[in-house]
C-alpha atoms as a PDB file:
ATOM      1  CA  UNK A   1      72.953 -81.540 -53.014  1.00  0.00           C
ATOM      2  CA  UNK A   2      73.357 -78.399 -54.712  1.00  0.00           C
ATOM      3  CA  UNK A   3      76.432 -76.107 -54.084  1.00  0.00           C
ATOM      4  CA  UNK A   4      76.096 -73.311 -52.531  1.00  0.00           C
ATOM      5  CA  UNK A   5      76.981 -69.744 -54.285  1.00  0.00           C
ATOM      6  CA  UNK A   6      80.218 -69.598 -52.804  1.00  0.00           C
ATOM      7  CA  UNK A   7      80.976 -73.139 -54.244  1.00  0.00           C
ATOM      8  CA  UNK A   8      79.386 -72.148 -57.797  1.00  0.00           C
ATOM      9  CA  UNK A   9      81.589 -69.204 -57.857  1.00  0.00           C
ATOM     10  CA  UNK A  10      79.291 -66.304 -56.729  1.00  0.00           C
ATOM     11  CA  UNK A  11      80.858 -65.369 -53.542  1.00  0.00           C
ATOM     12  CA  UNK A  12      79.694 -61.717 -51.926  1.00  0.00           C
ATOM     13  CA  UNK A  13      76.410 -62.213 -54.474  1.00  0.00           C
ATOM     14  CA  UNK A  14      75.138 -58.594 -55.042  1.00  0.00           C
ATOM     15  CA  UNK A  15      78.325 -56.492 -53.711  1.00  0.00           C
ATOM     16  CA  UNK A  16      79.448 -58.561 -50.798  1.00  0.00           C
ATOM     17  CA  UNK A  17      76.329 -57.943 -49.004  1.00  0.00           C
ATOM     18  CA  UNK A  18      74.294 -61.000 -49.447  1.00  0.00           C
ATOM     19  CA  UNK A  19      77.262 -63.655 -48.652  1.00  0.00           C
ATOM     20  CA  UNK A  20      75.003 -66.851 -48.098  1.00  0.00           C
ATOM     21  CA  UNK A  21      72.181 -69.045 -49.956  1.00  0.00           C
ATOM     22  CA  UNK A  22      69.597 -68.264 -47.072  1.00  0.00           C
ATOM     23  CA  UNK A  23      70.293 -64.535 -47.507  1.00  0.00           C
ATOM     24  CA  UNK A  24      70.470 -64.736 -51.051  1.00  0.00           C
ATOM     25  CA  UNK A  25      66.965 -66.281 -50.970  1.00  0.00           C
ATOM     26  CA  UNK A  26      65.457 -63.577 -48.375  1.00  0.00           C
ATOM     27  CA  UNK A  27      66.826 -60.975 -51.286  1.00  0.00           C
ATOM     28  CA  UNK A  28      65.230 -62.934 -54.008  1.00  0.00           C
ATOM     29  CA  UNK A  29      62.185 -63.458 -52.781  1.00  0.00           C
ATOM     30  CA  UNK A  30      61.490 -60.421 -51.298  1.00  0.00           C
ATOM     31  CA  UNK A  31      62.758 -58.579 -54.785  1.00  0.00           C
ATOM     32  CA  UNK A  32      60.593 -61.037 -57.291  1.00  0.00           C
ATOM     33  CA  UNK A  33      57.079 -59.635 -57.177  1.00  0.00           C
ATOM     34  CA  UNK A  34      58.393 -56.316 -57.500  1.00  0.00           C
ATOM     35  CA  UNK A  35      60.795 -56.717 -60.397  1.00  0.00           C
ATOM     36  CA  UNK A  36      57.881 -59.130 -62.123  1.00  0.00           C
ATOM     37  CA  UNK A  37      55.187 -56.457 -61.590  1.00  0.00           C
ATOM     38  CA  UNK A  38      57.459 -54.019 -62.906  1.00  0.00           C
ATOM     39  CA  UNK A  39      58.006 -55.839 -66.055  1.00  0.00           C
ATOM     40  CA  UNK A  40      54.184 -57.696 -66.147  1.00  0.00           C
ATOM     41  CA  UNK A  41      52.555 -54.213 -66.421  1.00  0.00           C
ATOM     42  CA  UNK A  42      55.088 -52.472 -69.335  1.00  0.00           C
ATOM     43  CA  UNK A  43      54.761 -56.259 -71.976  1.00  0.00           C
ATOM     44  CA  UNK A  44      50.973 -55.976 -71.933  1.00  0.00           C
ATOM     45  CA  UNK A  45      49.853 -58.206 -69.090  1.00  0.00           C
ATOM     46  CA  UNK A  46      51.621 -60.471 -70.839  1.00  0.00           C
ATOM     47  CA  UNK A  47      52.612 -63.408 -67.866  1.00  0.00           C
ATOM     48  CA  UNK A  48      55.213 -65.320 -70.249  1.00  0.00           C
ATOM     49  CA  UNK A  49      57.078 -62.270 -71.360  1.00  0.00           C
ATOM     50  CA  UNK A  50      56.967 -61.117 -67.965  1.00  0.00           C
ATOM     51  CA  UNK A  51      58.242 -64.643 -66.185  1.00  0.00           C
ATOM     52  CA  UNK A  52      60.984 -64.795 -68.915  1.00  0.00           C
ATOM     53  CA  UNK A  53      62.566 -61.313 -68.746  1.00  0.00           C
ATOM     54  CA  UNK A  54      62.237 -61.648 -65.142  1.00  0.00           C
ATOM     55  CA  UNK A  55      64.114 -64.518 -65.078  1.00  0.00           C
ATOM     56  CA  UNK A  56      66.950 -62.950 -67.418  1.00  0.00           C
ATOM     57  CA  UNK A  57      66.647 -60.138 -64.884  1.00  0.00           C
ATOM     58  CA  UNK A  58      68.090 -61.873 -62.241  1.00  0.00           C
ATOM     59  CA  UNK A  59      70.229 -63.972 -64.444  1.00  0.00           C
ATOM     60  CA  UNK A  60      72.015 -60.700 -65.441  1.00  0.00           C
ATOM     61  CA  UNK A  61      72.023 -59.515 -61.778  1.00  0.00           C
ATOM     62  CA  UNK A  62      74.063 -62.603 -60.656  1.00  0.00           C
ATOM     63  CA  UNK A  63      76.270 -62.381 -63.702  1.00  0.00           C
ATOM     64  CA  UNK A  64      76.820 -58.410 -62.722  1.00  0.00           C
ATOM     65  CA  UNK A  65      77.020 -58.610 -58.609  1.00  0.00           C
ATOM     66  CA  UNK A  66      79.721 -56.561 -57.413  1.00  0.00           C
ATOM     67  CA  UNK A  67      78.537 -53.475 -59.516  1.00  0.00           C
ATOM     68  CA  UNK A  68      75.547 -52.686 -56.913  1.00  0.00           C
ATOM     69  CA  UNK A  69      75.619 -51.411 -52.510  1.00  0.00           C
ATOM     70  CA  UNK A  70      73.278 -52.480 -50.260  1.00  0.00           C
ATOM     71  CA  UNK A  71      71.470 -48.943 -49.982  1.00  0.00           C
ATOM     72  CA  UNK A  72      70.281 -49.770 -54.380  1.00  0.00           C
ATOM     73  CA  UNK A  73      69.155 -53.437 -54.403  1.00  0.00           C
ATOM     74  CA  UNK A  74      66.177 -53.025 -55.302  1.00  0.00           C
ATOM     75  CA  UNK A  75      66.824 -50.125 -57.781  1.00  0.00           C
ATOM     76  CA  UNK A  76      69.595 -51.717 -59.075  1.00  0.00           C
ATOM     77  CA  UNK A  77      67.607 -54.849 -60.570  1.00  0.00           C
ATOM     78  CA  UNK A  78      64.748 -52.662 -61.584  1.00  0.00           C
ATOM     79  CA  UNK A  79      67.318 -50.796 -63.753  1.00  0.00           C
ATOM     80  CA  UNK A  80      68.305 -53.830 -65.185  1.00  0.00           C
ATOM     81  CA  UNK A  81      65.172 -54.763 -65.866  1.00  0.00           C
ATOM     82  CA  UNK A  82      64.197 -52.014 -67.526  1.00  0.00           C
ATOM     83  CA  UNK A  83      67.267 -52.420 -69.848  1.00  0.00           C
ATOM     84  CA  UNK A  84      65.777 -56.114 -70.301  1.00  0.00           C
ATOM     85  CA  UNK A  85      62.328 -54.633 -71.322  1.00  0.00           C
ATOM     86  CA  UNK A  86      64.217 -52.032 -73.747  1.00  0.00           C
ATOM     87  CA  UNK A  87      66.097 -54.653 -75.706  1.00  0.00           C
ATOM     88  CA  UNK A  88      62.592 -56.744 -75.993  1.00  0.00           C
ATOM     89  CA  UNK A  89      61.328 -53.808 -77.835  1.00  0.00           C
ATOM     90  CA  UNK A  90      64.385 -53.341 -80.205  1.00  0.00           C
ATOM     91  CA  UNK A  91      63.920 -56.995 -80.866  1.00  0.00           C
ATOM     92  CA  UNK A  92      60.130 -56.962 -81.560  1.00  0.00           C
ATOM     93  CA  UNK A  93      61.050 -53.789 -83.480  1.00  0.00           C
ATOM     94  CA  UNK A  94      63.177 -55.666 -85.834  1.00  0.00           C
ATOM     95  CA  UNK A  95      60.862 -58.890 -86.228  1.00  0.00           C
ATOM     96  CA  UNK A  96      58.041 -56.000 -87.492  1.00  0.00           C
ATOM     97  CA  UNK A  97      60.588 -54.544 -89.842  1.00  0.00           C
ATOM     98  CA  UNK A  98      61.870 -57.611 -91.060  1.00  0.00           C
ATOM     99  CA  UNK A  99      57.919 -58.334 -91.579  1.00  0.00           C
ATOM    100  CA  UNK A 100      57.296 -54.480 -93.346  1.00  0.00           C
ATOM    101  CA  UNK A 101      60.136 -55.598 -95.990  1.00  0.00           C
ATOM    102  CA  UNK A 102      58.349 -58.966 -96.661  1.00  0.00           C
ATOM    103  CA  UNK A 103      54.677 -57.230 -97.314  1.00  0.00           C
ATOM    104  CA  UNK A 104      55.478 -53.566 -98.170  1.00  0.00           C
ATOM    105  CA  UNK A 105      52.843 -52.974-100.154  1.00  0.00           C
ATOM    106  CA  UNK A 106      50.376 -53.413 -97.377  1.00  0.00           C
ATOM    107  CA  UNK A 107      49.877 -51.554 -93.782  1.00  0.00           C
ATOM    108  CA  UNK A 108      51.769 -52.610 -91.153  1.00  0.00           C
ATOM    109  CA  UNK A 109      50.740 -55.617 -89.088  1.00  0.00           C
ATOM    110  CA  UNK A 110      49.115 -54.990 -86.232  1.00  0.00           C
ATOM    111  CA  UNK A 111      51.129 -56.279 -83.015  1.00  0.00           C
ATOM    112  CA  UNK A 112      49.454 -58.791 -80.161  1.00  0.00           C
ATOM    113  CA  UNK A 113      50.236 -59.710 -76.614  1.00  0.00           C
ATOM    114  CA  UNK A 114      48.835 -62.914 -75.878  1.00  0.00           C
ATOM    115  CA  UNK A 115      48.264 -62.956 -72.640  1.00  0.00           C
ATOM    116  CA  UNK A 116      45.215 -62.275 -70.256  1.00  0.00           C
ATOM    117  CA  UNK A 117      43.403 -59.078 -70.822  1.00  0.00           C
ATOM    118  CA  UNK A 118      41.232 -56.769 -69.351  1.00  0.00           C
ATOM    119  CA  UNK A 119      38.034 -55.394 -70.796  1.00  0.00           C
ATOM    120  CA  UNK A 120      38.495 -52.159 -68.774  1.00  0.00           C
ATOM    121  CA  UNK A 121      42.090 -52.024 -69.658  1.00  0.00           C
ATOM    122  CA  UNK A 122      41.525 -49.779 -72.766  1.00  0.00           C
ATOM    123  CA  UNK A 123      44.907 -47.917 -72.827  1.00  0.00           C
ATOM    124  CA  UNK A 124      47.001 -51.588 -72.441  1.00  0.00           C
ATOM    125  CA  UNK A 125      44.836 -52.701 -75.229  1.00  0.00           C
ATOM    126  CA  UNK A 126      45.529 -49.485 -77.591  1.00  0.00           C
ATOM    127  CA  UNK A 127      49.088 -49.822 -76.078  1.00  0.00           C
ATOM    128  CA  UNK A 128      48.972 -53.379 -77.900  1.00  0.00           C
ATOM    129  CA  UNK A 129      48.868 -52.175 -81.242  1.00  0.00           C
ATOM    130  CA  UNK A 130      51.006 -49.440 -81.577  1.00  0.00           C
ATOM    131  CA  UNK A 131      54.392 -50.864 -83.524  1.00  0.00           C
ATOM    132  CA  UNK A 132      57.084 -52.076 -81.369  1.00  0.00           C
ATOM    133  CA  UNK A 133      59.140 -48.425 -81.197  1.00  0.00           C
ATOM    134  CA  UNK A 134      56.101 -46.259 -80.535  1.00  0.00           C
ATOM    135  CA  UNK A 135      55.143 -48.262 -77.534  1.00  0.00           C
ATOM    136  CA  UNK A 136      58.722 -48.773 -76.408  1.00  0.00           C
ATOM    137  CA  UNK A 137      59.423 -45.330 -75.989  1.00  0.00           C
ATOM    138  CA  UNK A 138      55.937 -44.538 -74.486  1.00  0.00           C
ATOM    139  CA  UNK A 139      56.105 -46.995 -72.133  1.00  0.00           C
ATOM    140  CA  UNK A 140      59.442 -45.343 -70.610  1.00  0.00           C
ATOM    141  CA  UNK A 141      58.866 -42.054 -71.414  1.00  0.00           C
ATOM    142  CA  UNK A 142      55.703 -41.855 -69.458  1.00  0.00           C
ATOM    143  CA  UNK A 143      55.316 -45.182 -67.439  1.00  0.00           C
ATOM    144  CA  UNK A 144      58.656 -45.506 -66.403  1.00  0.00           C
ATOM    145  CA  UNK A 145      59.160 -41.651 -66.171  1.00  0.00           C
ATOM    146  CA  UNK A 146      62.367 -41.793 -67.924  1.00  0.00           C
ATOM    147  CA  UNK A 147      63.536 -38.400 -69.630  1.00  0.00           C
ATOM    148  CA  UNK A 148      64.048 -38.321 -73.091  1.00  0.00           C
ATOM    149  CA  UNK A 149      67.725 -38.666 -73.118  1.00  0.00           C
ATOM    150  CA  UNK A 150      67.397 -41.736 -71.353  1.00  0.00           C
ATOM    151  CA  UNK A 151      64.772 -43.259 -73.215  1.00  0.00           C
ATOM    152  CA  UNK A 152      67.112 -42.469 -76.449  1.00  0.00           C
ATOM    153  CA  UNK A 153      69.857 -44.060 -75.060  1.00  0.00           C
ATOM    154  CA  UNK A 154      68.038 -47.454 -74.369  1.00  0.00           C
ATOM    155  CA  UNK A 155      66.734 -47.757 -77.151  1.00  0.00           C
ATOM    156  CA  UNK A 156      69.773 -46.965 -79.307  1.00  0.00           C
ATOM    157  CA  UNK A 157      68.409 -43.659 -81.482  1.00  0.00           C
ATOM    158  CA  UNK A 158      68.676 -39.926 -81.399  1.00  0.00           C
ATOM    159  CA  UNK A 159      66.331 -37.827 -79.093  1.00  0.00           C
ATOM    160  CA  UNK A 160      64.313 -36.166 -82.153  1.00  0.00           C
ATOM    161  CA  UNK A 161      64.111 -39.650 -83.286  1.00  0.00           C
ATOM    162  CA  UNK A 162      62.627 -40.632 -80.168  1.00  0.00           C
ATOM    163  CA  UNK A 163      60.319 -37.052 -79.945  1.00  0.00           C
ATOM    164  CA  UNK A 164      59.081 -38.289 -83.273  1.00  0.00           C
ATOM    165  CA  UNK A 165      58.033 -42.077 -82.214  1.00  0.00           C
ATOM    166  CA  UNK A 166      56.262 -40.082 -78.768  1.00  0.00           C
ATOM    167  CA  UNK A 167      54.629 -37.845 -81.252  1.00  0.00           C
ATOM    168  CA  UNK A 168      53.362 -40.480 -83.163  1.00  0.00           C
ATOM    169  CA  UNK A 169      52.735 -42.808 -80.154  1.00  0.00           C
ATOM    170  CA  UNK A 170      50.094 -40.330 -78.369  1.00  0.00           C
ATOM    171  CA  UNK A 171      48.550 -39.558 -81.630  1.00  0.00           C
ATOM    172  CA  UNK A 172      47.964 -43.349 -82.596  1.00  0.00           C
ATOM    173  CA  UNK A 173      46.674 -43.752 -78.838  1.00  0.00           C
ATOM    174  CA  UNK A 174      44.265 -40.659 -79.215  1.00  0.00           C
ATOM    175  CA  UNK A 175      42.533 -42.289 -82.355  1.00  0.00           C
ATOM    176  CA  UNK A 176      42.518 -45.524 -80.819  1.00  0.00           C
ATOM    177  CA  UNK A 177      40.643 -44.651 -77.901  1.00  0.00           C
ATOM    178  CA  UNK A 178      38.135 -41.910 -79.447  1.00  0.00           C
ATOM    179  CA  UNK A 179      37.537 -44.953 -81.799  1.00  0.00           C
ATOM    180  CA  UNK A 180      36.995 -47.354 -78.820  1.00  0.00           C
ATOM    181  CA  UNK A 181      34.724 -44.701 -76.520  1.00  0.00           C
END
């Protein structure tokens, strides 16, 4: 039989308002689809990135559950989520540097989501090939909606530094998709 969250430790889950397993599950399935959708449509349609940040999602929510009121649920995991998505980018970021340094003498590699994709999905599929920083702060500058500031501070650079990467982003984007039309 497994133990319920009180027994495992987790007492009060989520700021003392979900306090029992079948409340806990109400929460987490009613939050699911919308913290996966959240994270499915920024990684590219990609359904393994999406399942596994997801996952770490909620992981981190348990881990974190008296910092949150029952009026910001929702908002609360999204958040974290987002952060989740951020540090994915930093870490794909790194894996194409590390890659740059290895074959500097030729262009960058160009980056892929494997994952199911649409033929009328031309901006996801541009999206795709940008490098790792330009999409990550494209993605939460202007699919997330997050200000500048914000989008500097998760992903650990200045806000001219992140200006810079938008600039670049929306350029790359524009030849993409006069290229592709």
């Amino acid at each position: 039989m497994t133990p319920s969250l009180a027994e495992q430790g987790l007492p009060g889950v989520l700021g003392g308002v979900l306090t029992d397993d079948v409340a806990f599950r109400a929460w987490y399935d009613a939050t699911l689809p919308r913290v996966y959708a959240y994270l499915y449509h920024r990684c590219g349609r990609d359904r393994a990135l999406a399942e596994e940040l997801t996952q770490q999602t909620f992981v981190d929510a348990i881990r974190t559950h008296g910092r949150t009121t029952a009026d910001d649920r929702v908002k609360w995991v999204i958040g974290i989520a987002r952060h989740r998505l951020a540090d994915h980018f930093r870490a794909l970021e790194r894996r194409e540097r590390s890659v740059l340094r290895l074959v500097s003498d030729r262009r960058a590699p160009e980056v892929t989501w494997v994952g199911p994709r649409e033929a009328d999905d031309d901006v996801a599929d541009a999206l795709r090939r940008l490098p790792a920083a330009q999409r990550a702060a494209l993605v939460l500058r202007y699919v997330d909606d997050q200000p500048v500031r914000e989008v500097a501070r998760l992903l650990g650079r200045s806000e001219g530094a992140v200006e810079s990467l938008l600039s670049r982003g929306r350029e790359a984007l524009r030849r993409t998709l006069g290229d592709e039309r």
